[in-house]
Protein backbone atom coordinates (compact mmCIF):
# COMPACT_ATOMS: atom_id res chain seq x y z
CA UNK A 1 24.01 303.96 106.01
CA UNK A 2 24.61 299.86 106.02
CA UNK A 3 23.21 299.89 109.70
CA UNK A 4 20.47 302.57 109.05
CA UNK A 5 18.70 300.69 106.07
CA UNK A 6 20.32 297.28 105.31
CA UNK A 7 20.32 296.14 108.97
CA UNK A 8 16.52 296.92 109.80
CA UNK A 9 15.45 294.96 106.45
CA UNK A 10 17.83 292.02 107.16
CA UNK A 11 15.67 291.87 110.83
CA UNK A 12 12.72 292.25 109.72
CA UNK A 13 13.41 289.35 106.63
CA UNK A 14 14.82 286.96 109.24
CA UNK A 15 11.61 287.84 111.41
CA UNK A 16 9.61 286.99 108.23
CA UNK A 17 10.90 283.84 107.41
CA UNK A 18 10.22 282.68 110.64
CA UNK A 19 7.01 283.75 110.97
CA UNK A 20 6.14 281.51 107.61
CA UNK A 21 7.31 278.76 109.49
CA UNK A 22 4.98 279.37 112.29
CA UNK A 23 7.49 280.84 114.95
CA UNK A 24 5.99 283.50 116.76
CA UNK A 25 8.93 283.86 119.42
CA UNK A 26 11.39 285.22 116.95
CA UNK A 27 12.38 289.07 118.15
CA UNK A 28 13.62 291.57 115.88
CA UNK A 29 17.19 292.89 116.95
CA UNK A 30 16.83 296.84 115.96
CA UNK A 31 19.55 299.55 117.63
CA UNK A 32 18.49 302.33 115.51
CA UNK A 33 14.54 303.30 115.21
CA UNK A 34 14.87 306.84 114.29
CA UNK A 35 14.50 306.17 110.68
CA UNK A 36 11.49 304.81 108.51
CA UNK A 37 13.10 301.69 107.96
CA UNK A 38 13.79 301.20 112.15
CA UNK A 39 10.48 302.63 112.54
CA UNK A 40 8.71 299.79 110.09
CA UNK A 41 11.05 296.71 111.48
CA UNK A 42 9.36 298.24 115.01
CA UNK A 43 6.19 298.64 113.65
CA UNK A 44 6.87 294.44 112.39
CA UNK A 45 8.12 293.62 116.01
CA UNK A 46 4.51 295.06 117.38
CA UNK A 47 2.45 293.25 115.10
CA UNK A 48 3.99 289.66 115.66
CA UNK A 49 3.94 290.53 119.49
CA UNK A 50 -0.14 291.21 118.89
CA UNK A 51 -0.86 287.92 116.77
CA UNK A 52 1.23 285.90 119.12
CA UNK A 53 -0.92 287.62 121.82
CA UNK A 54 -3.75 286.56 119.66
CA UNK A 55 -3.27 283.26 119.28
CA UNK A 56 -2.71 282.75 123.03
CA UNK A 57 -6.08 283.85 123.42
CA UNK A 58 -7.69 281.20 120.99
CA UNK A 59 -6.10 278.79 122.72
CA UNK A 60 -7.39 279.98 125.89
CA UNK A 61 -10.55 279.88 124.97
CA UNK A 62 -10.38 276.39 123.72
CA UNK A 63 -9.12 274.96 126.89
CA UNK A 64 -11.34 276.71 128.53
CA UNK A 65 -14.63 275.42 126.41
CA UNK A 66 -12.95 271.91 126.87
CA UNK A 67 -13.45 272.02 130.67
């Protein structure tokens, strides 16, 4: 049960804190998704994946308004 629930929420803390300090490259280490808990940490993993995807956009966009 330790590496069902505990695990997962341990990731997806680690993922948060890092996030707060602005790191978008931080990937969540989950074995086990089969469970709500994997399935959320996954869920967590997409959505930093998206902003970072997000944010590489923006700054896109600004370079490219620069030129």
């Amino acid at each position: 049960m330790y590496k069902a629930i505990v695990l997962p929420i341990k990731e997806v803390k680690k993922a948060l804190d890092a996030l707060s300090k602005g790191n978008l490259t931080y990937k969540i280490k989950i074995e086990d998704t089969r469970n709500e808990i994997g399935e959320i940490a996954q869920a967590f993993s997409t959505s930093i994946e998206k902003l970072k995807g997000m944010f590489l956009n923006i700054v896109e966009g600004t370079q490219r308004l620069r030129e």
